[in-house]
Protein backbone atom coordinates (compact mmCIF):
# COMPACT_ATOMS: atom_id res chain seq x y z
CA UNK A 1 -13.64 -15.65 39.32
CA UNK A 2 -12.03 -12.73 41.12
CA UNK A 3 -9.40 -12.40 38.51
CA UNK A 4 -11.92 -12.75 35.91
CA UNK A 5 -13.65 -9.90 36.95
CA UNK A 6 -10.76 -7.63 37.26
CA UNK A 7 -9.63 -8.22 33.74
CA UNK A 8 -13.04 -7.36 32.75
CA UNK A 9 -12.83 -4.39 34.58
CA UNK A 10 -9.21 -3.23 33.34
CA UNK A 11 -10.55 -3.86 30.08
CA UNK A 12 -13.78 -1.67 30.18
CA UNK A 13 -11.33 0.55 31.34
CA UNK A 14 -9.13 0.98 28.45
CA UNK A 15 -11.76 0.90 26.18
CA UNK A 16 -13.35 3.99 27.57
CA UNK A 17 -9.98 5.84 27.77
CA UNK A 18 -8.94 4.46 24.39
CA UNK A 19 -12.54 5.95 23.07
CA UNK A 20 -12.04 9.09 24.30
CA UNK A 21 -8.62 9.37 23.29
CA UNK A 22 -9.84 9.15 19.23
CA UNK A 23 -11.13 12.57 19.66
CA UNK A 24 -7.44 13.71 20.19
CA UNK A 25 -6.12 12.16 17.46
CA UNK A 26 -5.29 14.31 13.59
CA UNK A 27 -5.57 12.69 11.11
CA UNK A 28 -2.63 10.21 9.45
CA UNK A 29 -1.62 12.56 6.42
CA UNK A 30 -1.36 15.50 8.74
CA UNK A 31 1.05 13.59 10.80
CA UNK A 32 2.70 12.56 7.61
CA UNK A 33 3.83 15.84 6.07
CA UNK A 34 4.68 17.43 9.89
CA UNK A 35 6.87 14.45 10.16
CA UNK A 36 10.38 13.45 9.19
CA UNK A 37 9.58 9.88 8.27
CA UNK A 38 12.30 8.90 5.83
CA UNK A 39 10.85 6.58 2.76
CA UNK A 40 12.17 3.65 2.64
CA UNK A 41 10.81 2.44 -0.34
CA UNK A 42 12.86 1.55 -3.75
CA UNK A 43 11.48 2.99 -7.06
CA UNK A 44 12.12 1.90 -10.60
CA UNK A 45 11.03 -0.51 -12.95
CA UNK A 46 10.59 -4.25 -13.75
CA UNK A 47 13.70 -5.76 -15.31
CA UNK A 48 14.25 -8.20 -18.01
CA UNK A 49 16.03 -10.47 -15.54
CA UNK A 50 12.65 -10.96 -13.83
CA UNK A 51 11.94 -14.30 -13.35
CA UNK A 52 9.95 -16.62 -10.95
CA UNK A 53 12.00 -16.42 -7.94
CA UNK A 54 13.76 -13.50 -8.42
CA UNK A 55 13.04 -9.39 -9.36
CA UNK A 56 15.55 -7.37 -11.08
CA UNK A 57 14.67 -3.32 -10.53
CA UNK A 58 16.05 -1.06 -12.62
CA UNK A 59 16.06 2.08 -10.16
CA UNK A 60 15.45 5.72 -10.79
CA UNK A 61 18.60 6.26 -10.55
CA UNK A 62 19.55 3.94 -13.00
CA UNK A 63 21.25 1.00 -10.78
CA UNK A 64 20.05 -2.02 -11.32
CA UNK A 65 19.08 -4.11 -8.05
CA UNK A 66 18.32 -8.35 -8.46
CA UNK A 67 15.66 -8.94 -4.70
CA UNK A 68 15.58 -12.77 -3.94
CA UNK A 69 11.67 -13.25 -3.59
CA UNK A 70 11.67 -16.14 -1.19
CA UNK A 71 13.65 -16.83 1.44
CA UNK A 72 14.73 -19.63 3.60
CA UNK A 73 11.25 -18.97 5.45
CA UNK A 74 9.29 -16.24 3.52
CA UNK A 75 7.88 -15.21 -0.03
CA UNK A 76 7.46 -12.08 -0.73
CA UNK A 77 4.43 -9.59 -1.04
CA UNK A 78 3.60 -9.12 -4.45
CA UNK A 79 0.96 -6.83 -5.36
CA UNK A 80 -0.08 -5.83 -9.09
CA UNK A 81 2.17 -8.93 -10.59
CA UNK A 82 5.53 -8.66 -11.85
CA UNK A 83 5.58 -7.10 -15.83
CA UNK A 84 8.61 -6.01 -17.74
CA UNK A 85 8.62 -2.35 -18.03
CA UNK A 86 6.05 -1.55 -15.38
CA UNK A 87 6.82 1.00 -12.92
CA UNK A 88 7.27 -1.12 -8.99
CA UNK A 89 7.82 0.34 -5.09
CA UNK A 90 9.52 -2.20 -3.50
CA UNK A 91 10.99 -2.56 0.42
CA UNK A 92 13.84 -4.89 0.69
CA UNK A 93 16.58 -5.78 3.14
CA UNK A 94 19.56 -8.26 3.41
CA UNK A 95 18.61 -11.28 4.39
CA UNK A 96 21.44 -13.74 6.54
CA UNK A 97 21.39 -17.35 5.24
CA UNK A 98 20.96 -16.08 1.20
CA UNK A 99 24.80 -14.72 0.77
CA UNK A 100 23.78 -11.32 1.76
CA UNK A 101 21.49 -11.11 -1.28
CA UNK A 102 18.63 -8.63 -1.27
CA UNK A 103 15.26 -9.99 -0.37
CA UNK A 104 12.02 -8.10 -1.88
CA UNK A 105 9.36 -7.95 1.20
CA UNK A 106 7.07 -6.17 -0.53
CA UNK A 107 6.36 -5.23 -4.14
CA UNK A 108 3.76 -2.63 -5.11
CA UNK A 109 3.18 -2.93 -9.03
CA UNK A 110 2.19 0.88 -9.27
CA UNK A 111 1.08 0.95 -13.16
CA UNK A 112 -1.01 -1.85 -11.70
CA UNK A 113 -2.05 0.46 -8.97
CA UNK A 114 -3.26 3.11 -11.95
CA UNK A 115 -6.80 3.35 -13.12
CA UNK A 116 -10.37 3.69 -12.05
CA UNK A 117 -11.25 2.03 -9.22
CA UNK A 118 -15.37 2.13 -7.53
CA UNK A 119 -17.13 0.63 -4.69
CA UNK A 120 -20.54 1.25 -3.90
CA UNK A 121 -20.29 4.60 -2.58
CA UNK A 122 -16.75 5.88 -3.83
CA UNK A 123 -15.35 6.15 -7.21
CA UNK A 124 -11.57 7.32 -8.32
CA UNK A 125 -9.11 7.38 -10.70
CA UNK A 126 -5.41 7.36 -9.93
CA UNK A 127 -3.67 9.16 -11.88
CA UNK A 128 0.15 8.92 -12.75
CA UNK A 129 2.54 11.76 -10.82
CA UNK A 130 0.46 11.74 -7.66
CA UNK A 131 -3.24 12.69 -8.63
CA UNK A 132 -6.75 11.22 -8.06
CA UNK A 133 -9.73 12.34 -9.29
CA UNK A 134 -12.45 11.96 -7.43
CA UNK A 135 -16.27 12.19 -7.18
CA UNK A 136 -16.28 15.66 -5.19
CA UNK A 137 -19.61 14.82 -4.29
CA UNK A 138 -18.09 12.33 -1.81
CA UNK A 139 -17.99 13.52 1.78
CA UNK A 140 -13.93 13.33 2.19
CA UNK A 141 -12.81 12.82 -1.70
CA UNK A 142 -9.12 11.67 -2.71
CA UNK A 143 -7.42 14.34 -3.93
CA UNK A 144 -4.00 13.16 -4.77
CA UNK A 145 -1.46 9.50 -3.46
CA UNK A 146 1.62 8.72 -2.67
CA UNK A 147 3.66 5.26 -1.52
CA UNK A 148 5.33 5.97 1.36
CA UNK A 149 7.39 2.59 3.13
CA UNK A 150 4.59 0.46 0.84
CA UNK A 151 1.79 1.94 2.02
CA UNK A 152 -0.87 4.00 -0.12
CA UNK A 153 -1.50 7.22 0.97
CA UNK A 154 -5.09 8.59 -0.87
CA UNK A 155 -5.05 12.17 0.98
CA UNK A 156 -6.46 12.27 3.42
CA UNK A 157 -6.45 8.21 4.72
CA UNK A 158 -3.21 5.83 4.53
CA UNK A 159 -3.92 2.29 3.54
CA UNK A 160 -1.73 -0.92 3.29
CA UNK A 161 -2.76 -3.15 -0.49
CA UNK A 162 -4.23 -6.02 1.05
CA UNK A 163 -4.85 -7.54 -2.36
CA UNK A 164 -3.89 -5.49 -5.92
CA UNK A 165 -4.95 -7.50 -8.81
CA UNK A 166 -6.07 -7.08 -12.03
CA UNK A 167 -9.97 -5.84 -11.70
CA UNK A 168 -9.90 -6.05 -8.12
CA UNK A 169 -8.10 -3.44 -4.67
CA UNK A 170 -8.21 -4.08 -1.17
CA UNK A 171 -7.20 -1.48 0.68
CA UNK A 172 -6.94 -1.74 4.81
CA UNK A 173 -6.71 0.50 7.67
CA UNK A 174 -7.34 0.50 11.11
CA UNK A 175 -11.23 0.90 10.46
CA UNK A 176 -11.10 -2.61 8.21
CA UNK A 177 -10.71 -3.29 4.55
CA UNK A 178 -12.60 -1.78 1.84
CA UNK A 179 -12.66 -3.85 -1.90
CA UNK A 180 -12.75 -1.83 -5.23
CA UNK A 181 -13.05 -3.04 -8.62
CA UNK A 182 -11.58 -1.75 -11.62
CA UNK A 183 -13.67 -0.16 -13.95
CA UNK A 184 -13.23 -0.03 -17.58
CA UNK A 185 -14.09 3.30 -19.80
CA UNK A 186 -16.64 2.68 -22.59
CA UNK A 187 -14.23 2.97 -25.97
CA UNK A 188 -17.15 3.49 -27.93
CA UNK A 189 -18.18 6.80 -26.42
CA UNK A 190 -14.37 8.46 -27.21
C-alpha cells in the first residue's frame, strides 16, 4: 500500500511540473527553422517498376531508387497509394537479411496529399510548392507545408499522416488526431 501511495505521489508530481513546464515551451515550427535538423526524406516520383511488393522512385535528381516494401518482419507505411507519375516523400534504410536492398518505411503520396481538405471548424487547401490557403477567419490558419523526415508540417503545427486516403486525412500530434475529408469543387459553378 505504501508503495502504492508513493507512486501516486511521484506521479502527481510530474504531472504538475510537466503542466507547468508547457508554458515554456515555443512552438514546433519555431524550433524547426532555428534548428539544423537535416531531412531525411527522399523526393521524386512513382516509377513504372512499381509493383505490389516493391517501389521504384525516380528521384529529383534523376536516380532511380527500387525500396523493398516488406521485410522479413515489416510492411511499409503507405500513405496516398502508390500511382505512376505521382509525386512521393519516402524514408528508407538498408535493411540486413534482404541483400542490403533498400526498404521503404514510409511513403507519403504528396499529389495525394494535395487538395481541399475540411473538418468541422477548419477548412484548407494545399497547394503544390509549399502553400495552403486557409480560412483566415480561423484562430491560427495554415499558411504554407512542408514534409520534413515524413512528417507534415501546416505552419504553425507538425503532424504525422495517420491515415491519407482518397476523401479522407488523419493527421496526429501530441494533442490527438484530427480527421478531414476531401472536398470536391462544384464544376458547374467554373
Amino acid at each position: 500500500m505504501k508503495a502504492f501511495k508513493f507512486i501516486l505521489t511521484f506521479l502527481c508530481i510530474m504531472i504538475i511540473f510537466g503542466c507547468n513546464d508547457n508554458k515554456k515551451k515555443t512552438s514546433t515550427i519555431e524550433v524547426l527553422s532555428d534548428s539544423t535538423e537535416i531531412d531525411s526524406t527522399i523526393y521524386g516520383r512513382c516509377g513504372d517498376g512499381t509493383a505490389m511488393h516493391t517501389l521504384e522512385l525516380v528521384t529529383d535528381k534523376g536516380d532511380t531508387i527500387v525500396y523493398t516494401l516488406e521485410g522479413l518482419d515489416t510492411c511499409t507505411n503507405v500513405q496516398g497509394g502508390l500511382f505512376v507519375g505521382d509525386r512521393l516523400a519516402v524514408i528508407g534504410r538498408h535493411v540486413d537479411g534482404l541483400n542490403e536492398e533498400m526498404f521503404a518505411e514510409k511513403v507519403i503520396n504528396l499529389t495525394s496529399l494535395q487538395g481541399e481538405w475540411s473538418s468541422l471548424n477548419k477548412k484548407f487547401e494545399i497547394l503544390e510548392g509549399g502553400a495552403v490557403v486557409s480560412n483566415t477567419g480561423e484562430p491560427k490558419p495554415y499558411t504554407e507545408w512542408k514534409i520534413l523526415n515524413c512528417k507534415l508540417i501546416l505552419v504553425p503545427d507538425t503532424f504525422e499522416i495517420y491515415t491519407l486516403g482518397p476523401d479522407s486525412l488523419y493527421l496526429e500530434n501530441e494533442k490527438g488526431i484530427y480527421g478531414y475529408k476531401r472536398t470536391t469543387k462544384n464544376k458547374s459553378n467554373k
